[in-house]
PDB file of N, CA and C in Angstrom:
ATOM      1  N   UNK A   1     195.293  74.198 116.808  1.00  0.00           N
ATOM      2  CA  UNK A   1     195.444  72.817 116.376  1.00  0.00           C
ATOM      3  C   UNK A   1     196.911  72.502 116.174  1.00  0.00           C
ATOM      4  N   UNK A   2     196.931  71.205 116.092  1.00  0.00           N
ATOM      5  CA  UNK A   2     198.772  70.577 116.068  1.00  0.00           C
ATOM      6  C   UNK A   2     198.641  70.610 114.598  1.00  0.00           C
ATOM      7  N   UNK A   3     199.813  71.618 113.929  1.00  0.00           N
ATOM      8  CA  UNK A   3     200.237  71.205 112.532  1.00  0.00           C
ATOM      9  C   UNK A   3     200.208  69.692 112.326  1.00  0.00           C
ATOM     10  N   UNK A   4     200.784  68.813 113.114  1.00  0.00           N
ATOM     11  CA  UNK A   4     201.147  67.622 112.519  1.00  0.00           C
ATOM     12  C   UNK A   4     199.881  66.751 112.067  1.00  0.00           C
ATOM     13  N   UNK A   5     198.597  67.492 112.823  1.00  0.00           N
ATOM     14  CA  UNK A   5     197.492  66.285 112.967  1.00  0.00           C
ATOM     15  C   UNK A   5     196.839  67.186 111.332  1.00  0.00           C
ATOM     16  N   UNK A   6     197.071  68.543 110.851  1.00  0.00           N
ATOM     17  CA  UNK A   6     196.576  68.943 109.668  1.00  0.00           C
ATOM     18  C   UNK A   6     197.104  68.483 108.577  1.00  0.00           C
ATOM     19  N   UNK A   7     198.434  68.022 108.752  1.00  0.00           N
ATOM     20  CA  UNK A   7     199.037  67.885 107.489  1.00  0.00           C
ATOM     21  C   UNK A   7     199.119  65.601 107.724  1.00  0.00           C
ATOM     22  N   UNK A   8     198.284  65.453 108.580  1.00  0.00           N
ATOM     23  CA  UNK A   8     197.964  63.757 107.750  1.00  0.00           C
ATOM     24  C   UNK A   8     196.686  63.980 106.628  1.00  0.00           C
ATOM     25  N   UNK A   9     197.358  63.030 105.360  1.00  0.00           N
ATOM     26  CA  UNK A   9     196.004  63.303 104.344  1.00  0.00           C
ATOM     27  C   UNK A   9     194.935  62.584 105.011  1.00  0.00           C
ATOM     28  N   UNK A  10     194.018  62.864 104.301  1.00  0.00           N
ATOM     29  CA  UNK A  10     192.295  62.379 104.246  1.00  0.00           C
ATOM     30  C   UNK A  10     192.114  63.937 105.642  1.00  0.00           C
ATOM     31  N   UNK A  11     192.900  64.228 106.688  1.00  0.00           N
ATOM     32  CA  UNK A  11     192.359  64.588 107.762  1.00  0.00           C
ATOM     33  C   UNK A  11     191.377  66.037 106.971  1.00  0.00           C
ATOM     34  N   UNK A  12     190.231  66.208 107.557  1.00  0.00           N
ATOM     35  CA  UNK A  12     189.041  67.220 107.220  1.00  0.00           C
ATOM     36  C   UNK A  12     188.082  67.797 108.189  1.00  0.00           C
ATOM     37  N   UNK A  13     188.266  69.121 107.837  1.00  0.00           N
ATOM     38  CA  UNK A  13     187.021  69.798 109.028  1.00  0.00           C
ATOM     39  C   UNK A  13     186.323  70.980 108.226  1.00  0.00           C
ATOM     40  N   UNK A  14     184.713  71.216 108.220  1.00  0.00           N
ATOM     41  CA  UNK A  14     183.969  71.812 108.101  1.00  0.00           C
ATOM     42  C   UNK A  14     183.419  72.740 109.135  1.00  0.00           C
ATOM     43  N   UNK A  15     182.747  74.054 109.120  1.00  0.00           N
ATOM     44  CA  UNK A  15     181.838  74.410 109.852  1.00  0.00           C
ATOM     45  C   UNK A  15     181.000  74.533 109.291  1.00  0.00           C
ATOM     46  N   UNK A  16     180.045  74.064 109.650  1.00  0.00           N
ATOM     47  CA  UNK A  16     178.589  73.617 109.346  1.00  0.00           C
ATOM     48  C   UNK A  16     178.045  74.931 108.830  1.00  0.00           C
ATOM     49  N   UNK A  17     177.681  76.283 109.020  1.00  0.00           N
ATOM     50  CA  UNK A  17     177.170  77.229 109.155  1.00  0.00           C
ATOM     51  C   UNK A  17     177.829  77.696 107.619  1.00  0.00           C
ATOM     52  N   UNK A  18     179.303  77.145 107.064  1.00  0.00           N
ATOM     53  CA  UNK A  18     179.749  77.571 105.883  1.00  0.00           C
ATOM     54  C   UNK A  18     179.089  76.166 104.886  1.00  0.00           C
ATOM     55  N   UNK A  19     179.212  75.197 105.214  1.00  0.00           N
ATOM     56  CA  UNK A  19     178.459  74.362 103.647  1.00  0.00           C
ATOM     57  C   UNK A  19     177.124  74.886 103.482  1.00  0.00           C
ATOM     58  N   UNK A  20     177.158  75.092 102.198  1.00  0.00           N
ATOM     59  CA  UNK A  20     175.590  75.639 101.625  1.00  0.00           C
ATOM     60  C   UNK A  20     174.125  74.593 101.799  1.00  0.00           C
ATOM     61  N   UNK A  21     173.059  75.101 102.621  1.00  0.00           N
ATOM     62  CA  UNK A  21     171.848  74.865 102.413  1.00  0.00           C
ATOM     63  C   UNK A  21     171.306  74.196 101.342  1.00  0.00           C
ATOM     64  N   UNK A  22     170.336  72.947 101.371  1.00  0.00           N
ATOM     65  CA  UNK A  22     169.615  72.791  99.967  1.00  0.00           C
ATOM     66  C   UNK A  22     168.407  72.126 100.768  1.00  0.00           C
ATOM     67  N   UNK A  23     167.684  73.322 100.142  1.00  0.00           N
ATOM     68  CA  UNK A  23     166.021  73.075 100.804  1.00  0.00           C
ATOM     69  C   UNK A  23     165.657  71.302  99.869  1.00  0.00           C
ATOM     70  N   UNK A  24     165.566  70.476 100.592  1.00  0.00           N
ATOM     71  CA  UNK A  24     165.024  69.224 100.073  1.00  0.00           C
ATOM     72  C   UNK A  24     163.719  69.065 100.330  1.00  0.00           C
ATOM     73  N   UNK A  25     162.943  70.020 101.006  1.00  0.00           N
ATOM     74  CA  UNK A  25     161.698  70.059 100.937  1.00  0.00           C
ATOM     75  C   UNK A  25     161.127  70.841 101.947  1.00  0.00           C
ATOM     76  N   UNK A  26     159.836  71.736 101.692  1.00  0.00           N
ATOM     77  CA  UNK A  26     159.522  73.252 102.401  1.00  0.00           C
ATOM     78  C   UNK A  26     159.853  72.870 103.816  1.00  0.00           C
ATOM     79  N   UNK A  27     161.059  73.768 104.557  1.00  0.00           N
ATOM     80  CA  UNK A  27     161.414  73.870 105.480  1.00  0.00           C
ATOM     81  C   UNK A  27     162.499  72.458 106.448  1.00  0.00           C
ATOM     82  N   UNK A  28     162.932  72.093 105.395  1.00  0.00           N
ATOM     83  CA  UNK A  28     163.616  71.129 105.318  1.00  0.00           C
ATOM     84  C   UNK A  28     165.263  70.591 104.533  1.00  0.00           C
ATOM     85  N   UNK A  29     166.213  71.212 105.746  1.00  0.00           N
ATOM     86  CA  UNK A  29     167.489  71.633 104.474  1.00  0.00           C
ATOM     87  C   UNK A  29     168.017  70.406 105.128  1.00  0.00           C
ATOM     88  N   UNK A  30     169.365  70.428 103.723  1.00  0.00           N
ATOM     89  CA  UNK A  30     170.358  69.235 104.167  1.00  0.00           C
ATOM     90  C   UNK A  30     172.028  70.297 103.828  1.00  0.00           C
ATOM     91  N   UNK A  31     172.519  69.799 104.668  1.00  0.00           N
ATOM     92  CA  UNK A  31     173.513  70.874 104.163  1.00  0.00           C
ATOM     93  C   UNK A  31     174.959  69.078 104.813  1.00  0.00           C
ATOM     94  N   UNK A  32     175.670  69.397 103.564  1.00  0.00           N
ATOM     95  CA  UNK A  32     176.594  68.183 103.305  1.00  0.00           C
ATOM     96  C   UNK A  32     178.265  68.963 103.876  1.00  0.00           C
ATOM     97  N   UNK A  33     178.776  67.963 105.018  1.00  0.00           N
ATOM     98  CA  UNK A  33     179.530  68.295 105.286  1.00  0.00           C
ATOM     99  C   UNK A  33     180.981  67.498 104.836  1.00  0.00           C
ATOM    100  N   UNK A  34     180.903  65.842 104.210  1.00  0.00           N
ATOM    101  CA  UNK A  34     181.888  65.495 104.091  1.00  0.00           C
ATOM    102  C   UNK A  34     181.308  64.234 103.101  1.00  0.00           C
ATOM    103  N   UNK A  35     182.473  63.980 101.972  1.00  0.00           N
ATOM    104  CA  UNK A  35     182.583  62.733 101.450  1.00  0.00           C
ATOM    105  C   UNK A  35     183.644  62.149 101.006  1.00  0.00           C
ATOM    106  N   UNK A  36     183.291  60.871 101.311  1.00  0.00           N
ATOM    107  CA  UNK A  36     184.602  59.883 101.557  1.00  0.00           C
ATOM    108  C   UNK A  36     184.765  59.349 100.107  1.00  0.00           C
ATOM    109  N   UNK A  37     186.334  58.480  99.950  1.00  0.00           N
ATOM    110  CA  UNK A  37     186.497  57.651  98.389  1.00  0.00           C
ATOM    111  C   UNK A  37     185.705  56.847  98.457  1.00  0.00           C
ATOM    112  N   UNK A  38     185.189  56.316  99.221  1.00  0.00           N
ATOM    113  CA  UNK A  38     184.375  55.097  99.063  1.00  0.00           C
ATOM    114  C   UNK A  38     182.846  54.582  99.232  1.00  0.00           C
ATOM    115  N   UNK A  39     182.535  56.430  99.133  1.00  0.00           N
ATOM    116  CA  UNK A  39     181.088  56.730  98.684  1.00  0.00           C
ATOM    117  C   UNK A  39     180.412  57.071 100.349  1.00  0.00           C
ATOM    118  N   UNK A  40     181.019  56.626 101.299  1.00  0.00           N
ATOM    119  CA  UNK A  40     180.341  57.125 102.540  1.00  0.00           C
ATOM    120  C   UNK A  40     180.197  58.792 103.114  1.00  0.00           C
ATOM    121  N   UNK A  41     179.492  59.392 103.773  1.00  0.00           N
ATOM    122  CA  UNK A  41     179.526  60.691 103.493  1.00  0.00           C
ATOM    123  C   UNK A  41     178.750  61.342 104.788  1.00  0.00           C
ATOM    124  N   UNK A  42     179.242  62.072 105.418  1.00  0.00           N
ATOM    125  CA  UNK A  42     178.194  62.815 106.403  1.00  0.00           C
ATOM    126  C   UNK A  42     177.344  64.267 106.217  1.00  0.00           C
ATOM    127  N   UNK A  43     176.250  64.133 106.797  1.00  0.00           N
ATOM    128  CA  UNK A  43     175.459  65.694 106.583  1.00  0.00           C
ATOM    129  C   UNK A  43     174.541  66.106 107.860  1.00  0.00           C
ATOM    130  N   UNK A  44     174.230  67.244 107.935  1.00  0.00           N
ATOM    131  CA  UNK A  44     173.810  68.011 109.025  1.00  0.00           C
ATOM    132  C   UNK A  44     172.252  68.053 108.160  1.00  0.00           C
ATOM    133  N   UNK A  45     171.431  67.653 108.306  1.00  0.00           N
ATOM    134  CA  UNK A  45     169.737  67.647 108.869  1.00  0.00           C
ATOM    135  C   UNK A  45     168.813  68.828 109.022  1.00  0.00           C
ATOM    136  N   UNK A  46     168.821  70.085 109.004  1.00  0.00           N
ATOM    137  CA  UNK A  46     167.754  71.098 109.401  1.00  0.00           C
ATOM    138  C   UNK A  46     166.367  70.535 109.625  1.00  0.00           C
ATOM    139  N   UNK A  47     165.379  70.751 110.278  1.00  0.00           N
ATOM    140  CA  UNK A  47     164.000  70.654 109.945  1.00  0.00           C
ATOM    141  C   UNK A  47     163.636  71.594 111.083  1.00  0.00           C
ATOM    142  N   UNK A  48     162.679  72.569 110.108  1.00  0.00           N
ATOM    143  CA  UNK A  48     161.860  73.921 111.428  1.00  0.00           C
ATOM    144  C   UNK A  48     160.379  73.095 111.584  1.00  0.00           C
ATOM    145  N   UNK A  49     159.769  73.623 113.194  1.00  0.00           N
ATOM    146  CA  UNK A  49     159.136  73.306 113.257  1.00  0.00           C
ATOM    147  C   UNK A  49     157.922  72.750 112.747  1.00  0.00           C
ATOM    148  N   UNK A  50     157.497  71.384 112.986  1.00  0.00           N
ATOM    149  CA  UNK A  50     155.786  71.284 111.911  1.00  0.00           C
ATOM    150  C   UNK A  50     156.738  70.617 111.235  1.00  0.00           C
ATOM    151  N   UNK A  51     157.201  70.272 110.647  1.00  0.00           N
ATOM    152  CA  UNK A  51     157.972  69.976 108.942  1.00  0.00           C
ATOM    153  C   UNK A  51     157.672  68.122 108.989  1.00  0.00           C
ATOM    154  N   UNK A  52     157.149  67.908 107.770  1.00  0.00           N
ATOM    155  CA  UNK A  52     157.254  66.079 108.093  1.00  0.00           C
ATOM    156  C   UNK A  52     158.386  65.899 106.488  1.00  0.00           C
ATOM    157  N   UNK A  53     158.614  64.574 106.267  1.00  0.00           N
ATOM    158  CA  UNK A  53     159.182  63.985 105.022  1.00  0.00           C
ATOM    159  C   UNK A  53     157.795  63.946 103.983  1.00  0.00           C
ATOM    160  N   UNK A  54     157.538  63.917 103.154  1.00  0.00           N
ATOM    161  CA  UNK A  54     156.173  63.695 102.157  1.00  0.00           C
ATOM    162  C   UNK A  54     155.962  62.582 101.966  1.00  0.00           C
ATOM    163  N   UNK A  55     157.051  61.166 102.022  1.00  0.00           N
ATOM    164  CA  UNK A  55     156.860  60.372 101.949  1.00  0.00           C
ATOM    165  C   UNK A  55     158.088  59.199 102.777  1.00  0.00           C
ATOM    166  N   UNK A  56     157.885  58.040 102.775  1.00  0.00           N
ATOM    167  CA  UNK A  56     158.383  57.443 103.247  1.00  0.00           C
ATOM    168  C   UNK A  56     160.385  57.740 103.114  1.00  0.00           C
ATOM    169  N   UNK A  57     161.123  57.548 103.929  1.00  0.00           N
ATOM    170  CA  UNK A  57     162.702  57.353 103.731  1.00  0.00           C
ATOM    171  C   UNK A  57     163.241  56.245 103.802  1.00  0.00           C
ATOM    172  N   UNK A  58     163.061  55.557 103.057  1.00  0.00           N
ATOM    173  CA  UNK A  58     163.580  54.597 102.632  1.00  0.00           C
ATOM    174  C   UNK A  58     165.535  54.350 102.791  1.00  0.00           C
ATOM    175  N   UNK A  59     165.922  53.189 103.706  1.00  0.00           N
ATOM    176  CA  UNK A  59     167.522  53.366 103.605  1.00  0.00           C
ATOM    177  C   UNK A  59     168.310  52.605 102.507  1.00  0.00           C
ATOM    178  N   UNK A  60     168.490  53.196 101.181  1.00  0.00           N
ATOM    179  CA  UNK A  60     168.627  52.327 100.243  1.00  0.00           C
ATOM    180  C   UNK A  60     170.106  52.817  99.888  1.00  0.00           C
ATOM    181  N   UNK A  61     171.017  52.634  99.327  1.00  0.00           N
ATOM    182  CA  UNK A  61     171.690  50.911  99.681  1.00  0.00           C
ATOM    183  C   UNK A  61     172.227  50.706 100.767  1.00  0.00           C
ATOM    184  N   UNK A  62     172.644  51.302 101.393  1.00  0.00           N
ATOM    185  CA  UNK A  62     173.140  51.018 102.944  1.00  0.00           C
ATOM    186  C   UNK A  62     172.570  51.526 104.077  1.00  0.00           C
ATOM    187  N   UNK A  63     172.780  51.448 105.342  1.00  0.00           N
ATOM    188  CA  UNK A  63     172.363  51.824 106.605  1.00  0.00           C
ATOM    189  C   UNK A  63     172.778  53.170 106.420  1.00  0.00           C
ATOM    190  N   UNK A  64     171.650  54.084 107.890  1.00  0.00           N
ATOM    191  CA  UNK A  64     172.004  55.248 107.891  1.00  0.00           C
ATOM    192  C   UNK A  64     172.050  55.384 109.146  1.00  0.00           C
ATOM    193  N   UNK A  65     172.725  56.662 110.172  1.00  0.00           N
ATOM    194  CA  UNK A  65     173.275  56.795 111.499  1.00  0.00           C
ATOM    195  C   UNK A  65     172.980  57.930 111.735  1.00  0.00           C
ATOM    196  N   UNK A  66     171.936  58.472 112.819  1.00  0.00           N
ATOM    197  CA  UNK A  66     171.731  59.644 112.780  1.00  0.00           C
ATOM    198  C   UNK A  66     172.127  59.942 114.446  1.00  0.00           C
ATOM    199  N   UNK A  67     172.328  61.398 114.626  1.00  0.00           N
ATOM    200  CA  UNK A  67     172.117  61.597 116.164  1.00  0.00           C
ATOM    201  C   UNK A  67     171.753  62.664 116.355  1.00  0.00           C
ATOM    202  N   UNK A  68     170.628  63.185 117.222  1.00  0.00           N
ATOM    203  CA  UNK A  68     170.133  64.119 117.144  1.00  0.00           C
ATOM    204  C   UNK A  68     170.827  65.109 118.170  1.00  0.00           C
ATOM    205  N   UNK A  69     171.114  66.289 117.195  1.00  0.00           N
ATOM    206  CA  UNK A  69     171.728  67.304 118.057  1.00  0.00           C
ATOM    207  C   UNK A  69     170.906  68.247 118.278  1.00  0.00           C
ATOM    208  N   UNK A  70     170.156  68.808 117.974  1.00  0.00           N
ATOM    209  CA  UNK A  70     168.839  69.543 118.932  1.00  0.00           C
ATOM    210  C   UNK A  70     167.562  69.229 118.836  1.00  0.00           C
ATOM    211  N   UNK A  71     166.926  69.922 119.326  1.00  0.00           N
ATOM    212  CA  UNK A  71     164.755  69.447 119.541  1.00  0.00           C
ATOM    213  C   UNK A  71     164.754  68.002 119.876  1.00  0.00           C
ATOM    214  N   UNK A  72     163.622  67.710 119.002  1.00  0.00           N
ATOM    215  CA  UNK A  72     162.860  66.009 118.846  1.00  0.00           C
ATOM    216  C   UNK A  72     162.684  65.990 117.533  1.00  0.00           C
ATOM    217  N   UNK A  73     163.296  64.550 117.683  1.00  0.00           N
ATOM    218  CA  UNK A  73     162.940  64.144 116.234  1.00  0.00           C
ATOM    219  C   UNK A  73     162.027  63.193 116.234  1.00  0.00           C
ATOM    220  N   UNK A  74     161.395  62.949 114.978  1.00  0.00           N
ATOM    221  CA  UNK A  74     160.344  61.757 115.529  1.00  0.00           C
ATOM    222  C   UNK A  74     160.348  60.983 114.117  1.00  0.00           C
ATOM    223  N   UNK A  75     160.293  59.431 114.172  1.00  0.00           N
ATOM    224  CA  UNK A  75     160.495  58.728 113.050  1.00  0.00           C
ATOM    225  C   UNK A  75     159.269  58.286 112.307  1.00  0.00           C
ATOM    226  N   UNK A  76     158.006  58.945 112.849  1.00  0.00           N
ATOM    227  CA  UNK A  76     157.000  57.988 112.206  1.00  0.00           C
ATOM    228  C   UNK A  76     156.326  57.433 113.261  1.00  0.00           C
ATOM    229  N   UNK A  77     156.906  57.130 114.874  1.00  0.00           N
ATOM    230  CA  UNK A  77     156.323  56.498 115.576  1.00  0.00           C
ATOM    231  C   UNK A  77     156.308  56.793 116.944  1.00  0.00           C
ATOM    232  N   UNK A  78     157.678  57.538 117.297  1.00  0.00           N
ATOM    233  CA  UNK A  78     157.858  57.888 118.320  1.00  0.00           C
ATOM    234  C   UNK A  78     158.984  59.037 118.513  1.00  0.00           C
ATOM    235  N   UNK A  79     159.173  59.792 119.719  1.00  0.00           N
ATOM    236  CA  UNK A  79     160.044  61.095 119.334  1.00  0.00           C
ATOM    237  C   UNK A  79     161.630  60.934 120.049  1.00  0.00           C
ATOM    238  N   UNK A  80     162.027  61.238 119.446  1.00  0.00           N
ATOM    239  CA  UNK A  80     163.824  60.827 120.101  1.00  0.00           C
ATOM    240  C   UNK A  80     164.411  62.564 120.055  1.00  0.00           C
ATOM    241  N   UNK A  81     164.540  62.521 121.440  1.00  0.00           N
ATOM    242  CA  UNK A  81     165.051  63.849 122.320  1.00  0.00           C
ATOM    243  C   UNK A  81     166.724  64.199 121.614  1.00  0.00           C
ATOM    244  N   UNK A  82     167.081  65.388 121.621  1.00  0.00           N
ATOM    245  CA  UNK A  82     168.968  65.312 121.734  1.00  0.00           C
ATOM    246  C   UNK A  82     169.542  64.600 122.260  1.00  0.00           C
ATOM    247  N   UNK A  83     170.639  64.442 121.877  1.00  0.00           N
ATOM    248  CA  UNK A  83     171.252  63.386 122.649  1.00  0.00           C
ATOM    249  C   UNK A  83     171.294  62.031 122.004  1.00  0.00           C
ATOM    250  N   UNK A  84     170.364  61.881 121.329  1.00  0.00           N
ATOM    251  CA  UNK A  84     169.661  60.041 121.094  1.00  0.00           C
ATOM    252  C   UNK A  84     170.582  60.204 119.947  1.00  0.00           C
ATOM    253  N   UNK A  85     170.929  58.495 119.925  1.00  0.00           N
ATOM    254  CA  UNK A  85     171.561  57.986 118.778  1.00  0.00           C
ATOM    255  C   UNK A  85     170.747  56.970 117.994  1.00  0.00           C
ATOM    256  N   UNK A  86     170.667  56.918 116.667  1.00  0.00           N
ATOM    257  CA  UNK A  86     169.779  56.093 116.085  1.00  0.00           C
ATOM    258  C   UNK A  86     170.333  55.519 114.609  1.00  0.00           C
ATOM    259  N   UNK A  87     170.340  53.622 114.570  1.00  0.00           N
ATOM    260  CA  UNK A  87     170.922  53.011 113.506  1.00  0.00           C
ATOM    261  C   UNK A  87     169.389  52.550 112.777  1.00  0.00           C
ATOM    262  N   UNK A  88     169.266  52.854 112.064  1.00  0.00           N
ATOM    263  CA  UNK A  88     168.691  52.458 110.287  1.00  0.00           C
ATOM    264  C   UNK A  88     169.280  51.706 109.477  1.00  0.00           C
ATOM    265  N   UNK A  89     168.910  50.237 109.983  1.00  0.00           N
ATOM    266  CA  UNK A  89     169.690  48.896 108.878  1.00  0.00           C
ATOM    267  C   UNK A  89     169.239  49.229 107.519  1.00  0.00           C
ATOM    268  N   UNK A  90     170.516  48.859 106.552  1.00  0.00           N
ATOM    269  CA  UNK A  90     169.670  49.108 105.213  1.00  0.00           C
ATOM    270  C   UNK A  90     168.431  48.655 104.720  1.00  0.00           C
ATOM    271  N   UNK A  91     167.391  49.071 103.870  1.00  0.00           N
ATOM    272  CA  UNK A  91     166.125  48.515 103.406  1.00  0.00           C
ATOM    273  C   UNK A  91     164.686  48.871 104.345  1.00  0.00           C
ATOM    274  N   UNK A  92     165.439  49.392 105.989  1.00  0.00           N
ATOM    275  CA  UNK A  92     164.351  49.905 106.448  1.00  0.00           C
ATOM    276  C   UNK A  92     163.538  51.377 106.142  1.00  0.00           C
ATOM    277  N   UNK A  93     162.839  51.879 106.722  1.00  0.00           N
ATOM    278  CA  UNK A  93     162.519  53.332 106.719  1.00  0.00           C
ATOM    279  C   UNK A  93     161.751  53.384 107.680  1.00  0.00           C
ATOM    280  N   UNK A  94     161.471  55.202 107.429  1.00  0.00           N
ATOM    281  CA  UNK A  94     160.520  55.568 108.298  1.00  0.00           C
ATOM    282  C   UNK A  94     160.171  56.868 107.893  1.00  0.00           C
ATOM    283  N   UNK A  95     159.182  57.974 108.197  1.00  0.00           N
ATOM    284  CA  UNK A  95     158.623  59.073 107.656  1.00  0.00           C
ATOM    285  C   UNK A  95     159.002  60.079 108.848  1.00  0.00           C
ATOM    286  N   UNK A  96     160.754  60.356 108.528  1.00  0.00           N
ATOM    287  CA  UNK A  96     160.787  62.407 109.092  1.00  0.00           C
ATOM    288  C   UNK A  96     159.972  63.246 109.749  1.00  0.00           C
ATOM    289  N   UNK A  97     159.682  63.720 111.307  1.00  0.00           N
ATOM    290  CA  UNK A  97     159.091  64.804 111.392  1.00  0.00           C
ATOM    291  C   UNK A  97     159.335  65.316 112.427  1.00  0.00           C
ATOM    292  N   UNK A  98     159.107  66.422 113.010  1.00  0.00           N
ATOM    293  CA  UNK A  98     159.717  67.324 113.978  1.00  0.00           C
ATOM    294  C   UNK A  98     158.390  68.256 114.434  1.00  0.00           C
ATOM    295  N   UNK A  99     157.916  68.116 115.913  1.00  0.00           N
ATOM    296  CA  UNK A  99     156.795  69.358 116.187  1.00  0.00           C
ATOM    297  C   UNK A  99     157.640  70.094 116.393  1.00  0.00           C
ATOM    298  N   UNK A 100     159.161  70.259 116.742  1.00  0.00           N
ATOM    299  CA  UNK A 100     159.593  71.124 117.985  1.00  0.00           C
ATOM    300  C   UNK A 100     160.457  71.875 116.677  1.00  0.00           C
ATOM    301  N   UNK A 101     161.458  71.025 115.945  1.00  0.00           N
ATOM    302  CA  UNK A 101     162.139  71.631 114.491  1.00  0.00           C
ATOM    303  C   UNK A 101     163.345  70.618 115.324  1.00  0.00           C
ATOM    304  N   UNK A 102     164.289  70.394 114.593  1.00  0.00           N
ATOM    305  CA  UNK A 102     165.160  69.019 115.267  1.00  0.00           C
ATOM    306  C   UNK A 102     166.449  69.472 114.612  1.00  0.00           C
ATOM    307  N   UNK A 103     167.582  69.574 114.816  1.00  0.00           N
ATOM    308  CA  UNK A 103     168.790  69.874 113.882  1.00  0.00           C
ATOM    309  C   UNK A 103     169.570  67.984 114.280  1.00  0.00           C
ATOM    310  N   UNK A 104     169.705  67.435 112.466  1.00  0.00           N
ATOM    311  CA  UNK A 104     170.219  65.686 113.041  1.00  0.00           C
ATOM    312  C   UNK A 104     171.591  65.802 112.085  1.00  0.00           C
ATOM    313  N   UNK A 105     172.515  65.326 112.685  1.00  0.00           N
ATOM    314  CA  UNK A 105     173.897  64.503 111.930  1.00  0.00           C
ATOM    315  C   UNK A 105     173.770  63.245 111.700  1.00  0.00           C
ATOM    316  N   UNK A 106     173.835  63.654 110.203  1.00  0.00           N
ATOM    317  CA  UNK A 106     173.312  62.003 109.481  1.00  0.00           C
ATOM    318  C   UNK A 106     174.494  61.129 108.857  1.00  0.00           C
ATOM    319  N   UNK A 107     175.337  60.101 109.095  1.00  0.00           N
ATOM    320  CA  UNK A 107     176.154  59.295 108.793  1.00  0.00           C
ATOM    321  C   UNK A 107     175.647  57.831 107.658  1.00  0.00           C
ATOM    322  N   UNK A 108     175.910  58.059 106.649  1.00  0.00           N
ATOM    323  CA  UNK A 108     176.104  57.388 105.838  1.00  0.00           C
ATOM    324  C   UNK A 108     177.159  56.433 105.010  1.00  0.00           C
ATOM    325  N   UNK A 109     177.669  55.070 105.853  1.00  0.00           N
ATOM    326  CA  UNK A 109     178.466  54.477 105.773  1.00  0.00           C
ATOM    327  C   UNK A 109     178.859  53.980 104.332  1.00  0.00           C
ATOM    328  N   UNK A 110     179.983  53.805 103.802  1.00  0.00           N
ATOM    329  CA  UNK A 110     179.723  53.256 102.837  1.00  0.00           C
ATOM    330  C   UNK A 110     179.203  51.936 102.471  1.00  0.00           C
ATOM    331  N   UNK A 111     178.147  51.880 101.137  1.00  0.00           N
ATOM    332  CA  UNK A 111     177.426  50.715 101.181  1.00  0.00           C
ATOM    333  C   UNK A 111     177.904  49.805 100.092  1.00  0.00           C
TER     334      UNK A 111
END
């Protein structure tokens, strides 16, 4: 990497594999890679196969931005392959689930 581009502030990098795990529900981790001053924040998604949300996900207070970086993910209605990018206006939802197990990067703008 260019020293010059490490030493602008705010600049930040994680590897995913080092922020710690937090099972948010059986077989279902979130592991947090970054947060901003102004409350916006990104995180990496786990879900192993079979796994649903228990209940609805609600996007409360702001929109959420996901993109799926491996399996299928599926929102409740239909399944979105890797690759797919997906915006969640605030106030909507939908119910989490994965037959295949799905790894998603979730962007949370500030609201």
């Amino acid at each position: 990497m260019h020293p010059e581009i490490l030493a602008q502030e705010g600049y930040f990098a994680v590897d995913v594999k080092e922020s710690p795990a937090r099972e948010l529900f059986p077989g279902i981790r979130l592991r947090p890679l970054w947060t901003g001053p102004t409350g916006a924040h990104a995180n990496v998604l786990e879900m192993d196969p079979g796994t649903s949300w228990p209940r609805r996900d609600v996007h409360e207070p702001g929109p959420e931005e996901v993109f799926v970086v491996a399996g299928t993910f599926n929102d409740g209605a239909r399944d979105y392959p890797a690759g797919t990018f997906l915006h969640a206006p605030a106030g909507s939802w939908h119910v989490p689930s994965t037959a295949t197990g799905c790894t998603l990067f979730l962007f949370y703008p500030a609201g």
